[in-house]
Each structure stands twice: as C-alpha cells, then as structure tokens.
Protein backbone atom coordinates (compact mmCIF):
# COMPACT_ATOMS: atom_id res chain seq x y z
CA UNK A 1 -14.92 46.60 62.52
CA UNK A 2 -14.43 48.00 59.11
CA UNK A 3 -11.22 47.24 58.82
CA UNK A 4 -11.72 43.38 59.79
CA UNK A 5 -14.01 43.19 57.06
CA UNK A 6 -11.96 44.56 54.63
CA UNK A 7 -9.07 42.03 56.03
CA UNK A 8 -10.84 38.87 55.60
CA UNK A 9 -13.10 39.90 51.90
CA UNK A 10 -9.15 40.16 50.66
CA UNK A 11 -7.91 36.86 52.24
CA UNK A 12 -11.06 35.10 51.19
CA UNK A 13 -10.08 36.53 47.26
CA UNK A 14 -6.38 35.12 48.04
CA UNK A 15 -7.64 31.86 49.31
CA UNK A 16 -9.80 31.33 46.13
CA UNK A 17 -7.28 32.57 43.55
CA UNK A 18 -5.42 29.96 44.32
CA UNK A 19 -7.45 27.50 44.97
CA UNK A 20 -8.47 28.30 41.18
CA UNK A 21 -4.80 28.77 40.12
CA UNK A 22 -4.41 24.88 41.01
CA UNK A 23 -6.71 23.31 39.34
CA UNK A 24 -5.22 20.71 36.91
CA UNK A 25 -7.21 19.99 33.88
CA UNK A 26 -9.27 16.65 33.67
CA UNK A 27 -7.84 14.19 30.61
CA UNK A 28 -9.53 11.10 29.40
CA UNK A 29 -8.13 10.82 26.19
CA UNK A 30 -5.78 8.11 26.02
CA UNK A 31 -4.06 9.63 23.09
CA UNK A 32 -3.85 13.10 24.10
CA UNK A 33 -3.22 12.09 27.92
CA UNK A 34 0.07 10.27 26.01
CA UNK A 35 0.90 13.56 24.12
CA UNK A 36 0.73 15.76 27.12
CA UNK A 37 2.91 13.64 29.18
CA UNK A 38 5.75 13.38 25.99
CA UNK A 39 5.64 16.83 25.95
CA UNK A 40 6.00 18.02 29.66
CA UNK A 41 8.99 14.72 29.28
CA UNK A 42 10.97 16.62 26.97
CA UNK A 43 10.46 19.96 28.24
CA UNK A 44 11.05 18.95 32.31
CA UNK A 45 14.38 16.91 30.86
CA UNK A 46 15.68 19.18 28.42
CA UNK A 47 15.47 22.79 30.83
CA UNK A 48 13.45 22.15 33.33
CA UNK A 49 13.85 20.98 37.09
CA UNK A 50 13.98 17.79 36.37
CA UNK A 51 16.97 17.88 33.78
CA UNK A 52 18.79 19.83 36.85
CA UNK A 53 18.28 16.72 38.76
CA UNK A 54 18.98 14.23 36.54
CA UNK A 55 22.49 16.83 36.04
CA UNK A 56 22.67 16.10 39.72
CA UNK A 57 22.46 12.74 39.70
CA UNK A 58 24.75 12.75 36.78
CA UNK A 59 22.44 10.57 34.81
CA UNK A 60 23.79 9.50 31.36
CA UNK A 61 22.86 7.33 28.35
CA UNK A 62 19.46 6.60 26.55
CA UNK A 63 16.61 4.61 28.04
CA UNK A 64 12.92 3.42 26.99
CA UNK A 65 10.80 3.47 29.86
CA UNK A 66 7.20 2.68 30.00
CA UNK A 67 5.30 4.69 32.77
CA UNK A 68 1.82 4.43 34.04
CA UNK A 69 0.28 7.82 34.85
CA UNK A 70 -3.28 7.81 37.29
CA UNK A 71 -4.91 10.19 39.63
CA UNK A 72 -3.60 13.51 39.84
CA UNK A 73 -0.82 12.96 37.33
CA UNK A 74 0.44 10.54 39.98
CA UNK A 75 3.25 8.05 38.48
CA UNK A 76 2.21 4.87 39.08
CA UNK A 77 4.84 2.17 37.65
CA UNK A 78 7.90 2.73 35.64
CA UNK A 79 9.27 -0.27 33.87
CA UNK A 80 12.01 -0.92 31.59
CA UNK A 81 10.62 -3.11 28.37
CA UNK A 82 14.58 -2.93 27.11
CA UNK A 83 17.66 -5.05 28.66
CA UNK A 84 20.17 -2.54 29.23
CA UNK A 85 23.67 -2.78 29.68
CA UNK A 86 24.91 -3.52 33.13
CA UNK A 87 27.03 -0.28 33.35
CA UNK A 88 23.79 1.63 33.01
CA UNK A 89 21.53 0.11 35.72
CA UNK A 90 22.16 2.55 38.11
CA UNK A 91 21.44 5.27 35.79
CA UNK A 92 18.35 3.71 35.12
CA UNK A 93 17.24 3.29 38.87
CA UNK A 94 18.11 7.00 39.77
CA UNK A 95 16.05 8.11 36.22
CA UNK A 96 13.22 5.57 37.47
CA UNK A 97 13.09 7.29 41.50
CA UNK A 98 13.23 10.57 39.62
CA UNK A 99 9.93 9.86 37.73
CA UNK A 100 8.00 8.18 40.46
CA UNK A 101 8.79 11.42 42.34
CA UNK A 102 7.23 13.33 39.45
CA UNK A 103 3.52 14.63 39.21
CA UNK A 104 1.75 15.57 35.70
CA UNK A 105 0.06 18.96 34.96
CA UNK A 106 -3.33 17.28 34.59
CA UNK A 107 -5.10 14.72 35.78
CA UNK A 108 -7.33 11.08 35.32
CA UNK A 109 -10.96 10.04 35.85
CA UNK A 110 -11.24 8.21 38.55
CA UNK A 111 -10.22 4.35 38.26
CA UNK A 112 -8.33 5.56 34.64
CA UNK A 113 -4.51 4.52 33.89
CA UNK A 114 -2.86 5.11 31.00
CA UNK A 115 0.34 3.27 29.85
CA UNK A 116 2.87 5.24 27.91
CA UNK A 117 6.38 4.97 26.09
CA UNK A 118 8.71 7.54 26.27
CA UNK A 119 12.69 7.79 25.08
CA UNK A 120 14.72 9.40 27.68
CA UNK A 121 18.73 10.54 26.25
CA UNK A 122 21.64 11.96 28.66
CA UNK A 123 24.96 13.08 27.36
C-alpha cells in the first residue's frame, strides 16, 4: 500500500510540472505582442525549426507578410500587402502554409487580434 502511494504522490508531481511547464504567458499589449512575435520570426527563421523547413521547402527570396496572431498564439490570416513577382508565388504560398502551421510562445485575451508586419529573406 505504501508503495502505491509513493507511485501516484510522484506521478501527481509529474503531471503538474508540466502542466506548469506549459503555460504560455498572457499578452495584451499590442506593441509588445508585435515585438515578441518579430523576435521568435527571426529567431524560428534564422536557426530554428522553422528555417529547417523553409530549407526543405527550398524557400527563397524576400517577402512582407502581414499576419494576424489570436488565441493561443494561433495564426489567424497571413496576407501579402506587396505584388510579388510571378516566379515567387509559390515561394510565397509554401512560406504562408508554413506560418499558419505555426503557434506563438504566448498568448491573447480572449476576443483580442493583433495585426502585424514582418520581413521574411531566403537566400
């Protein structure tokens, strides 16, 4: 009996260790919400998994993309503001499935959006 007590006290600490461990952080700050994205942007892109996907894809050229972030860190909408050459649209459309695959470290209020601008560039 003992020693199914001391089994389930140590999965009960595993089970809320991680349930701690993946907690995002709550944002309503358009600004900083904007900052936090840009910066988890350029690091996923320039080393992270994300740059070994776009390598993958073999995703070149530069693109301006305005994304919507909501939720969880959710991407909501990705949209091109820029005409882009035609060589380059399907570039674009892998880059655009890539980020509405892609989930924030942090997340919204409820019923919150924030638009953002970011420059993506692929040798």
């Amino acid at each position: 009996m003992n020693a199914f007590r001391s089994w389930l006290l140590v999965c009960c600490v595993l089970v809320s260790i991680s349930a701690f461990a993946q907690k995002k952080e709550t944002l309503s700050n358009p600004e900083e919400i904007t900052q936090r994205a840009d910066k988890f942007l350029s690091a996923e892109f320039s080393s992270g998994e994300l740059a070994k996907k776009a390598k993958e894809l073999a995703i070149s050229g530069e693109f301006i993309l305005d994304i919507t972030v909501y939720g969880k860190g959710q991407v909501l909408t990705v949209f091109s503001p820029n005409e882009i050459p035609v060589h380059l649209i399907k570039d674009q459309n892998r880059l655009k499935d890539l980020l509405m695959k892609c989930e924030f470290p942090f997340k919204l209020p409820k019923n919150q959006k924030v638009k953002f601008r970011h420059k993506f560039s692929f040798n």
